[in-house]
Protein backbone atom coordinates (compact mmCIF):
# COMPACT_ATOMS: atom_id res chain seq x y z
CA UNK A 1 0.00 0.00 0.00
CA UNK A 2 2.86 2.26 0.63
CA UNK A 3 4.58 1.53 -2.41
CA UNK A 4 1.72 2.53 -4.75
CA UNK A 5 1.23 5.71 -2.57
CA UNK A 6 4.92 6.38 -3.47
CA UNK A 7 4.78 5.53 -6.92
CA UNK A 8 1.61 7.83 -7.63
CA UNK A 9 3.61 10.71 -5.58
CA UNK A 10 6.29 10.56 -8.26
CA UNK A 11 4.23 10.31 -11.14
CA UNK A 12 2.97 13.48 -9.86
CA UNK A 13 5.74 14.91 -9.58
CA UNK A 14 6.79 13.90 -13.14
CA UNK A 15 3.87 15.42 -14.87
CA UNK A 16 4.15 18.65 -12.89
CA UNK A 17 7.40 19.12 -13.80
CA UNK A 18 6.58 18.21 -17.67
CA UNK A 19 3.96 20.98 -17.42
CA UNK A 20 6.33 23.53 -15.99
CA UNK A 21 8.50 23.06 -18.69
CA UNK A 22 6.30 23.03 -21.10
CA UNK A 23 4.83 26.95 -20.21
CA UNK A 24 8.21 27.66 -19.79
CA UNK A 25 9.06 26.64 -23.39
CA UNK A 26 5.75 28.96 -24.60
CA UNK A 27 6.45 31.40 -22.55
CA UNK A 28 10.16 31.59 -24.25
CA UNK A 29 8.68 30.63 -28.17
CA UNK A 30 6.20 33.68 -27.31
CA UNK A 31 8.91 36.08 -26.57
CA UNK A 32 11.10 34.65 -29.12
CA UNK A 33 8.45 35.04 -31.48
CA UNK A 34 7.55 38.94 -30.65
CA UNK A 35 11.34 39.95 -30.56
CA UNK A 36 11.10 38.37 -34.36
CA UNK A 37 8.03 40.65 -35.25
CA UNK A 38 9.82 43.52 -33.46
CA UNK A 39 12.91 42.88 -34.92
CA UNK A 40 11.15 42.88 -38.45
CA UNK A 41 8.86 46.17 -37.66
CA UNK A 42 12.03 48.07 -36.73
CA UNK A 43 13.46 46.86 -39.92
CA UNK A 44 10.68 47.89 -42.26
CA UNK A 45 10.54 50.88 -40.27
CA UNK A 46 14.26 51.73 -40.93
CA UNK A 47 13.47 50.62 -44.35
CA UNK A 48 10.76 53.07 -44.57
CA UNK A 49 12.36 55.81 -42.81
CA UNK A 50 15.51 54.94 -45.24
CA UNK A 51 13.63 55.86 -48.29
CA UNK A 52 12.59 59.55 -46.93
CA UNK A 53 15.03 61.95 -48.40
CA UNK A 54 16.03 64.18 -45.76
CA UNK A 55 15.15 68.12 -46.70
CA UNK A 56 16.37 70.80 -44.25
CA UNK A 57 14.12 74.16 -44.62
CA UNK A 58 17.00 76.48 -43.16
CA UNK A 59 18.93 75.62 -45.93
CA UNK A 60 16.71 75.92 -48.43
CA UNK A 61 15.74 79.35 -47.23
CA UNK A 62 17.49 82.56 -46.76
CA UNK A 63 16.44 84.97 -43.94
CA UNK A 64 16.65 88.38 -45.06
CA UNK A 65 17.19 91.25 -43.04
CA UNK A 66 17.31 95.22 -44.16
CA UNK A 67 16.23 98.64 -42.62
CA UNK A 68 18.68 100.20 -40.09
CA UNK A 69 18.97 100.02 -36.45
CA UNK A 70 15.47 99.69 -34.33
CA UNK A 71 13.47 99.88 -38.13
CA UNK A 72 14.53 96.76 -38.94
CA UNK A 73 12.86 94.43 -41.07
CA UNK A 74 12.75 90.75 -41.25
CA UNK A 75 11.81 88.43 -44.38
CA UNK A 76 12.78 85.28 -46.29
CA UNK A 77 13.47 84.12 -49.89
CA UNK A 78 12.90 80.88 -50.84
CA UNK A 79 15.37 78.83 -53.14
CA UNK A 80 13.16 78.56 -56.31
CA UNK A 81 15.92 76.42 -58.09
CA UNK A 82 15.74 73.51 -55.38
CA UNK A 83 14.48 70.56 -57.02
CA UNK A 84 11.81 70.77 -54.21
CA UNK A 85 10.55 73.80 -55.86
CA UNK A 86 6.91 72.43 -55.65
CA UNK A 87 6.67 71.58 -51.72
CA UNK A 88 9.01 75.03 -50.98
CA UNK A 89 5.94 76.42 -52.38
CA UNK A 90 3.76 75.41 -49.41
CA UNK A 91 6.10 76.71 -47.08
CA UNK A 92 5.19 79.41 -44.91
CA UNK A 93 7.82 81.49 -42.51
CA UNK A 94 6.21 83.06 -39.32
CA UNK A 95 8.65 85.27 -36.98
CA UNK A 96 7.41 86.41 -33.88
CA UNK A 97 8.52 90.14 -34.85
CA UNK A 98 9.22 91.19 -38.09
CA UNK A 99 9.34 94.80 -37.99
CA UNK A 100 11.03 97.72 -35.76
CA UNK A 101 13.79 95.11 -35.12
CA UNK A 102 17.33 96.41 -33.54
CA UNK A 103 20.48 95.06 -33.00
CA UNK A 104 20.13 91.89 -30.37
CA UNK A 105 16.73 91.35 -30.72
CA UNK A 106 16.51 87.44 -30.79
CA UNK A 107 13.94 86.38 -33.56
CA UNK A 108 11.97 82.49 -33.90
CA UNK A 109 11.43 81.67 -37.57
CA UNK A 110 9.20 78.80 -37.38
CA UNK A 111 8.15 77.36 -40.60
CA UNK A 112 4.80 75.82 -41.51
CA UNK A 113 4.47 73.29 -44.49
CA UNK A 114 2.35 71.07 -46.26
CA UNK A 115 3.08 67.67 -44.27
CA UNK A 116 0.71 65.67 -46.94
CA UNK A 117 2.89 66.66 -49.50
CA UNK A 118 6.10 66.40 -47.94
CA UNK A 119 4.66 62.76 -47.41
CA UNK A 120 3.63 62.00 -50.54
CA UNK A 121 7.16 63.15 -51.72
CA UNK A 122 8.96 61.02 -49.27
CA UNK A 123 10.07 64.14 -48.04
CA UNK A 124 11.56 63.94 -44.18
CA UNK A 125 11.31 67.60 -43.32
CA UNK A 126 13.92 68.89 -40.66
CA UNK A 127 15.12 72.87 -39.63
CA UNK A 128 11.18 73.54 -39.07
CA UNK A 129 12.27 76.34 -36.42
CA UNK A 130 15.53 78.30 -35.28
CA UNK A 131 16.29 81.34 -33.46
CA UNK A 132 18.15 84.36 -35.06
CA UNK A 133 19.84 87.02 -33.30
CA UNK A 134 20.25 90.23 -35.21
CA UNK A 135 23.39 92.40 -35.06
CA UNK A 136 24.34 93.40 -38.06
CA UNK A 137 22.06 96.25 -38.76
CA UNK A 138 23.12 100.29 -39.43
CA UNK A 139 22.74 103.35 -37.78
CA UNK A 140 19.97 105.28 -40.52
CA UNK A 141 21.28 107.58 -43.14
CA UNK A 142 19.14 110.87 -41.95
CA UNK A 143 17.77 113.00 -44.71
CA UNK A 144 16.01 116.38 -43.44
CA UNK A 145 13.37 118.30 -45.16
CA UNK A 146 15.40 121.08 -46.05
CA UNK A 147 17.55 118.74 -47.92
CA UNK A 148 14.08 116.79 -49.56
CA UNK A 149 12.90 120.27 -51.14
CA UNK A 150 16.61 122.11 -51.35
CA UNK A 151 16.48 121.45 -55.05
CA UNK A 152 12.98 121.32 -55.82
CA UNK A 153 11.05 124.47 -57.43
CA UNK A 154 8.15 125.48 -59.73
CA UNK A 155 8.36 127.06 -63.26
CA UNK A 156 5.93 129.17 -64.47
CA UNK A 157 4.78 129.40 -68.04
CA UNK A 158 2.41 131.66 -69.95
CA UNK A 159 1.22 135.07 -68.97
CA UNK A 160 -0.78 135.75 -66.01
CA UNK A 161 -3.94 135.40 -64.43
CA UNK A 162 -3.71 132.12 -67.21
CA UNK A 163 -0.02 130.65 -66.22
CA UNK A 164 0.30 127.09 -65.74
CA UNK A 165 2.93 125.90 -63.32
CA UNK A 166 5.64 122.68 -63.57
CA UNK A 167 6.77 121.39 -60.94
CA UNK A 168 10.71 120.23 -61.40
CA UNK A 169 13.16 118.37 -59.39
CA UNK A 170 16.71 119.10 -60.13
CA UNK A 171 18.54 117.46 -56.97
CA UNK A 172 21.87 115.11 -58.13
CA UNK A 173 21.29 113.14 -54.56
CA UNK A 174 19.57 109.92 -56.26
CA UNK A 175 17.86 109.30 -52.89
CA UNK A 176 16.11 112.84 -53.30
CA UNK A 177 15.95 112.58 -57.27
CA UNK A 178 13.05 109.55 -56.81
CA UNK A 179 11.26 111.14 -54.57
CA UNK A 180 7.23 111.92 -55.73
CA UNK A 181 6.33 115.74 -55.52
CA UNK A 182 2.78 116.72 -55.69
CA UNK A 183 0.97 119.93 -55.82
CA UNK A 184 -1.29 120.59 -53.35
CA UNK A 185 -4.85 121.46 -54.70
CA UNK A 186 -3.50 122.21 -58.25
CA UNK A 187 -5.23 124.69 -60.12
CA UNK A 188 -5.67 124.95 -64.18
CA UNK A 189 -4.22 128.48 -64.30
CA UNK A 190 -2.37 130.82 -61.40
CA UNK A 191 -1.32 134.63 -61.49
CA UNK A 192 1.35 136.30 -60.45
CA UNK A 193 2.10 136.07 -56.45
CA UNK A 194 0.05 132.75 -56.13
CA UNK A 195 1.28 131.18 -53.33
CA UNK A 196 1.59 127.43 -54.30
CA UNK A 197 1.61 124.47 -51.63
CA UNK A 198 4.84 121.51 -52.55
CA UNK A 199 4.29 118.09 -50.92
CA UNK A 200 7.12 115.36 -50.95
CA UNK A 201 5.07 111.87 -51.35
CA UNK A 202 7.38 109.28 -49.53
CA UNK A 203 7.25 105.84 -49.14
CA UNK A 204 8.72 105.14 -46.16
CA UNK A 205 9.01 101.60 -46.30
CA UNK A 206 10.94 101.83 -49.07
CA UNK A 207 13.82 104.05 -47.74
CA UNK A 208 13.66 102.41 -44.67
CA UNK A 209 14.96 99.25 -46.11
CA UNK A 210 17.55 100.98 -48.16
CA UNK A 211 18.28 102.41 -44.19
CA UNK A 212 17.17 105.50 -44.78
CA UNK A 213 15.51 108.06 -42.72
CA UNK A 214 13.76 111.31 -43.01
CA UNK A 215 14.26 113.28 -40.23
CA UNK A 216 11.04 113.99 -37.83
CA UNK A 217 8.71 112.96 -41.21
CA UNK A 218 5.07 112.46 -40.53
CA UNK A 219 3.87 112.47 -43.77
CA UNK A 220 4.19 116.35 -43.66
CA UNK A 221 7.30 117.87 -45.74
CA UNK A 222 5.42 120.80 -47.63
CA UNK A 223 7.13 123.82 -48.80
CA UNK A 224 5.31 126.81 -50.53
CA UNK A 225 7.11 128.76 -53.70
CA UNK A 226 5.61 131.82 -55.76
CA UNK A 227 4.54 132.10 -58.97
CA UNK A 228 6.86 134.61 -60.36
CA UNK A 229 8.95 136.03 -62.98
CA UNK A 230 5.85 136.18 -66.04
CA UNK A 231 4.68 138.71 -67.81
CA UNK A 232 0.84 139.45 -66.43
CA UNK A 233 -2.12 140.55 -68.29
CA UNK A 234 -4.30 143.48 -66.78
CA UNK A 235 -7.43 142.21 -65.26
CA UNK A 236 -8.17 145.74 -63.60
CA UNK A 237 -9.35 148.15 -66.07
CA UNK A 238 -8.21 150.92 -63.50
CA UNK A 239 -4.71 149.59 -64.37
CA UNK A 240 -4.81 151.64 -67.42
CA UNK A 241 -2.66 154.66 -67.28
CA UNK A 242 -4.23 157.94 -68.76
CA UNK A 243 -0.27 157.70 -70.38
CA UNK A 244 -1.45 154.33 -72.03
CA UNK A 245 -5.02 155.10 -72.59
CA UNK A 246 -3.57 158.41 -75.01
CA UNK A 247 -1.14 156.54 -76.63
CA UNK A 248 -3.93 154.15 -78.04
CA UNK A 249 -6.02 157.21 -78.69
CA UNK A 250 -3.35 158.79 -81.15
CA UNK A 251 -2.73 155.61 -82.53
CA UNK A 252 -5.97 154.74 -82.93
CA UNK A 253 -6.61 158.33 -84.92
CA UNK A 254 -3.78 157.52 -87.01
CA UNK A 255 -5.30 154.19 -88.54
CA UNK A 256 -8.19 156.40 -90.21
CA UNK A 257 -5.81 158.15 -92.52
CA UNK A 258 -6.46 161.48 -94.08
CA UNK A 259 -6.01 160.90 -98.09
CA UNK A 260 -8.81 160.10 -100.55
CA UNK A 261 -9.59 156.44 -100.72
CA UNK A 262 -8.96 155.52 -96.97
CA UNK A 263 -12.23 154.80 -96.40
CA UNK A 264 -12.83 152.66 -99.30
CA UNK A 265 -13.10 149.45 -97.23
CA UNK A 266 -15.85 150.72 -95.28
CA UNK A 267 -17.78 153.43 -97.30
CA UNK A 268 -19.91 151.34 -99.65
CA UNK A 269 -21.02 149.83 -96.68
CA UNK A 270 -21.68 152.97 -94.86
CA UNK A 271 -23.20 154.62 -97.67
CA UNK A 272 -25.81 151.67 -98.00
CA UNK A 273 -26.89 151.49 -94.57
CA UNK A 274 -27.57 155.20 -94.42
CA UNK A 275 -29.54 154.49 -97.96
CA UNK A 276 -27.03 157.40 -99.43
CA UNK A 277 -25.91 157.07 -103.02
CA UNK A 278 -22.21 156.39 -103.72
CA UNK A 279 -20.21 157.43 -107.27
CA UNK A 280 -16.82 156.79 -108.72
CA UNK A 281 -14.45 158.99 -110.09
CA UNK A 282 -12.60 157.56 -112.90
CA UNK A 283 -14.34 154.26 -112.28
CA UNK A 284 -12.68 154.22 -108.49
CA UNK A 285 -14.19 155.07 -105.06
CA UNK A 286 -13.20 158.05 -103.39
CA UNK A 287 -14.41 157.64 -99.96
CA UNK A 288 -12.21 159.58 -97.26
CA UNK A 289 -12.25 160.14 -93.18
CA UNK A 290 -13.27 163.50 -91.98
CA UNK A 291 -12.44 164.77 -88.50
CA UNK A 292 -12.03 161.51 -86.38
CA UNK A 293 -13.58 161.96 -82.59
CA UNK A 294 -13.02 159.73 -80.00
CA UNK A 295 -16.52 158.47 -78.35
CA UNK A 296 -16.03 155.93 -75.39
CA UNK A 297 -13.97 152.69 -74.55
CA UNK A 298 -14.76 149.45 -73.28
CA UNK A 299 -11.82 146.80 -71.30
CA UNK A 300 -12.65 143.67 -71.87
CA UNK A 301 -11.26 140.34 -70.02
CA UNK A 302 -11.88 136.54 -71.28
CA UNK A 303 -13.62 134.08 -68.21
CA UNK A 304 -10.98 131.53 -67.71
CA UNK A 305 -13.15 128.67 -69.00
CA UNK A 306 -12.86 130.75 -72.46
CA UNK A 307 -9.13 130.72 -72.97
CA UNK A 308 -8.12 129.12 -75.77
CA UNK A 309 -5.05 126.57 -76.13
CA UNK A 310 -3.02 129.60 -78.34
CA UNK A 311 -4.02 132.25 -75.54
CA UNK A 312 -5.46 134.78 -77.44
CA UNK A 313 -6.81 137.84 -77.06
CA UNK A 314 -7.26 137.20 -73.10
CA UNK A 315 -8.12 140.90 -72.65
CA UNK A 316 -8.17 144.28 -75.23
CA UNK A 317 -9.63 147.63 -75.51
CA UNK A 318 -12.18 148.50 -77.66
CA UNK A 319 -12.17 152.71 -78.65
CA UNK A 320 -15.17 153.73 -80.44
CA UNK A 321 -14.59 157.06 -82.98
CA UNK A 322 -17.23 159.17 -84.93
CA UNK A 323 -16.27 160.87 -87.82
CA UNK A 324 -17.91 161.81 -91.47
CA UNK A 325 -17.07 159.46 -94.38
CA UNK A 326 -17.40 161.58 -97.76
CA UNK A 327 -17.25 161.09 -101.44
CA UNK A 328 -15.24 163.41 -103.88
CA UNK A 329 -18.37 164.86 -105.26
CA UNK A 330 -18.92 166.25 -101.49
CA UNK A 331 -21.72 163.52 -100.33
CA UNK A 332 -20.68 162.34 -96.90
CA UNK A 333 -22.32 159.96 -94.38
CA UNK A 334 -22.03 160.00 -90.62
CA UNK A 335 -20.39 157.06 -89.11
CA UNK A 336 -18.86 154.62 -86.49
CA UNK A 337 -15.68 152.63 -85.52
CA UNK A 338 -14.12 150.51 -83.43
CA UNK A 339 -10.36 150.11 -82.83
CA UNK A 340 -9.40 147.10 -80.87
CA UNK A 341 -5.82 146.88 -78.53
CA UNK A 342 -5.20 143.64 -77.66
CA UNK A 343 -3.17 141.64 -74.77
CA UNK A 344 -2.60 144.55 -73.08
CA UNK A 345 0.04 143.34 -70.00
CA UNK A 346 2.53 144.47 -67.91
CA UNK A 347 6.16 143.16 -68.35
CA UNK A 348 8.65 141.53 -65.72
CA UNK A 349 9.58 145.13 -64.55
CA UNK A 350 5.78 145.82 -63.78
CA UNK A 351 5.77 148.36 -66.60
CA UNK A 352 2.53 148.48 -68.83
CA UNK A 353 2.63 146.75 -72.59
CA UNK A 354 0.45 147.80 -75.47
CA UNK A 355 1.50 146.76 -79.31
CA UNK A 356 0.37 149.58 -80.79
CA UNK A 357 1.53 148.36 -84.13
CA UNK A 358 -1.24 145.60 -83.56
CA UNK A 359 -4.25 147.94 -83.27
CA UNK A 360 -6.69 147.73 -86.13
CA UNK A 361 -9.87 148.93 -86.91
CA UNK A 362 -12.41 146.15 -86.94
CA UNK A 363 -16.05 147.66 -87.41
CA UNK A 364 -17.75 150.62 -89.20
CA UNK A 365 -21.27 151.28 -89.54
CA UNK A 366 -23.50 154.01 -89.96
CA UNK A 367 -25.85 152.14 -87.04
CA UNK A 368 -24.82 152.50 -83.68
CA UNK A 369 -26.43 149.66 -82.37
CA UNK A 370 -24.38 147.88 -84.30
CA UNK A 371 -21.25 149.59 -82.54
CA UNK A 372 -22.88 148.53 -79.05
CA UNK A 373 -23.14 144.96 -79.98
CA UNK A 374 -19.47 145.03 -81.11
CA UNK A 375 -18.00 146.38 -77.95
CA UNK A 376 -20.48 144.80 -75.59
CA UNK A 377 -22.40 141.63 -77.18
CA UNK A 378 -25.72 140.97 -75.48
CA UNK A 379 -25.73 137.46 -73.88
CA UNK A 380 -21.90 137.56 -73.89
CA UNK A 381 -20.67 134.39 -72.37
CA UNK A 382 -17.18 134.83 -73.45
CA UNK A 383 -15.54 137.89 -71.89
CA UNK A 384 -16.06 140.78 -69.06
CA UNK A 385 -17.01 143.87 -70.31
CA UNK A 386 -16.33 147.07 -68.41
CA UNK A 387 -17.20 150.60 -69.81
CA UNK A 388 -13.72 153.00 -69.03
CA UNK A 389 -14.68 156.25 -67.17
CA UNK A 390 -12.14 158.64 -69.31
């Protein structure tokens, strides 16, 4: 009875121990068998990772930096001749300041991307962020606003009240030579002693990264200039000097003449208003001025919308005469005339200008309404008349 109790207690045994090392031997195929699949994970991920072609943004981007010191400016240029051209596309550079930068100011460029592309491409994207420290910036070049306008003026052209104005910039300082200057409120036409408002137009930005500076600028530099050194035509008809106003007079009685056949332009006309008859001597007209009287005068001064592109007659005196036009045989007929003086200005010494030689006789008629209209139209939309008080 003993015996078999023994023998069962080591067959026990022996099975136990057949089981132990039988879960030991699992337990060691198990491990075995996950160090294979991590062995063969790691190596298809090295594979993998292999095959990704390493692309460092900091190198295929250059940080730019201009301005001068504490209007600095920070920027980037991408390398369009990488042969990653098409993912550097996608690339966007952030800094956390990018303008008013000084010297030490420590910038992060961080660098966004397009990681679905840069996967599809294989791409295994590295230099995504760095820090920059800036010290190589210059003190400003400062340009005043004496300096801005120190070659800048306006030239006038034409005669006044009608002169038109150019603005010119003759500064050799390149800086200053590109500079935009406007006109303030330009007008079509300025007289003499206009006061006329110059504004310099500057981009800032610009000069500041070329690191330059415009001292205390505020997008104010103006500078006012004079229109001066034209001629100017009277607008005033109490400009007139009774010197001037008898020198057109004389003139004026000169143009009639005194010899028979002066009148021939005008007397047939004459003659048939006034329903006189008119006869030839020789088969030629005889018609002749009498005594020439002066009647009245009349300034007149174009509106400004009027003035033609040539400038002509922008102002002229009109002096009306009376006198007798007469035939050989003695028949004579009451008429007429108006003598025009035009431009009349004063020159660059202020003294008054009249061609005389250009003073003509433009009207005769034995019907003085006709005279009126001539030297003061009804509905006249083109000039300002004024009757002289002589």
């Amino acid at each position: 009875m003993g015996i078999i109790e023994n023998k069962r207690v080591i067959k026990h045994k022996r099975t136990g121990n057949i089981r132990h090392k039988r879960r030991v031997r699992n337990t060691v195929l198990k491990i075995l068998a996950f160090l294979c699949l991590a062995g063969i994970a790691v190596a298809l991920y090295f594979a993998s990772y292999m095959r990704y072609e390493k692309v460092d943004l900091m190198e295929l981007i250059s940080i730019t930096i201009s301005g001068y010191d504490s209007k600095g400016s920070i920027g980037y240029v991408v390398d369009e001749s990488s042969s990653y051209r098409d993912f550097l596309r996608t690339v966007e550079v952030v800094f956390d300041k990018s303008e008013n930068i000084s010297n030490g100011d420590e910038i992060t460029v961080i660098c966004n991307y397009d990681k679905a592309l840069a996967k599809e491409m294989k791409l295994r994207v590295t230099g995504k962020e760095r820090k920059v420290v800036i010290d190589n910036l210059p003190e400003a070049n400062i340009i005043t606003e004496d300096e801005v306008f120190k070659d800048v003026d306006i030239i006038s052209v034409g005669v006044s009240p009608f002169a038109e104005i150019e603005l010119v910039n003759m500064s050799q300082n390149e800086i200053i030579d590109n500079i935009e200057f406007q006109v303030v409120d330009q007008k079509e036409y300025y007289r003499l002693g206009d006061v006329v408002t110059v504004k310099a137009l500057i981009d800032e930005d610009y000069y500041t990264a070329l690191g330059i500076a415009f001292e205390d600028y505020n997008d104010d530099y103006q500078r006012e200039y004079t229109v001066k050194g034209i001629e100017e035509y009277i607008t005033d008809p109490a400009d007139l000097t009774p010197e001037i106003i008898a020198a057109m007079k004389e003139k004026a009685v000169s143009l009639f003449g005194n010899d028979s056949g002066d009148a021939n332009e005008y007397g047939l006309r004459v003659f048939t208003q006034a329903s006189k008859m008119y006869s030839t001597e020789n088969g030629k007209y005889t018609f002749r001025w009498g005594r020439v009287n002066f009647i009245s005068a009349y300034f007149s001064l174009i509106k400004s919308g009027n003035l033609s592109e040539d400038g002509a007659r922008v102002n002229d005196v009109k002096m009306v005469f009376e006198s007798n036009i007469s035939q050989s045989d003695g028949n004579a007929c009451y008429a007429e005339a108006v003598v025009i003086f035009r431009n009349i200005k004063r020159d660059l010494d202020g003294e008054l200008m009249v061609d005389l030689d250009d003073a003509s006789i433009i009207s005769v008629s034995a019907r003085d309404s006709e005279i009126k209209n001539i030297v003061n139209p009804k509905d006249n939309k083109e000039y300002e008349v004024t009757k002289l008080e002589l």
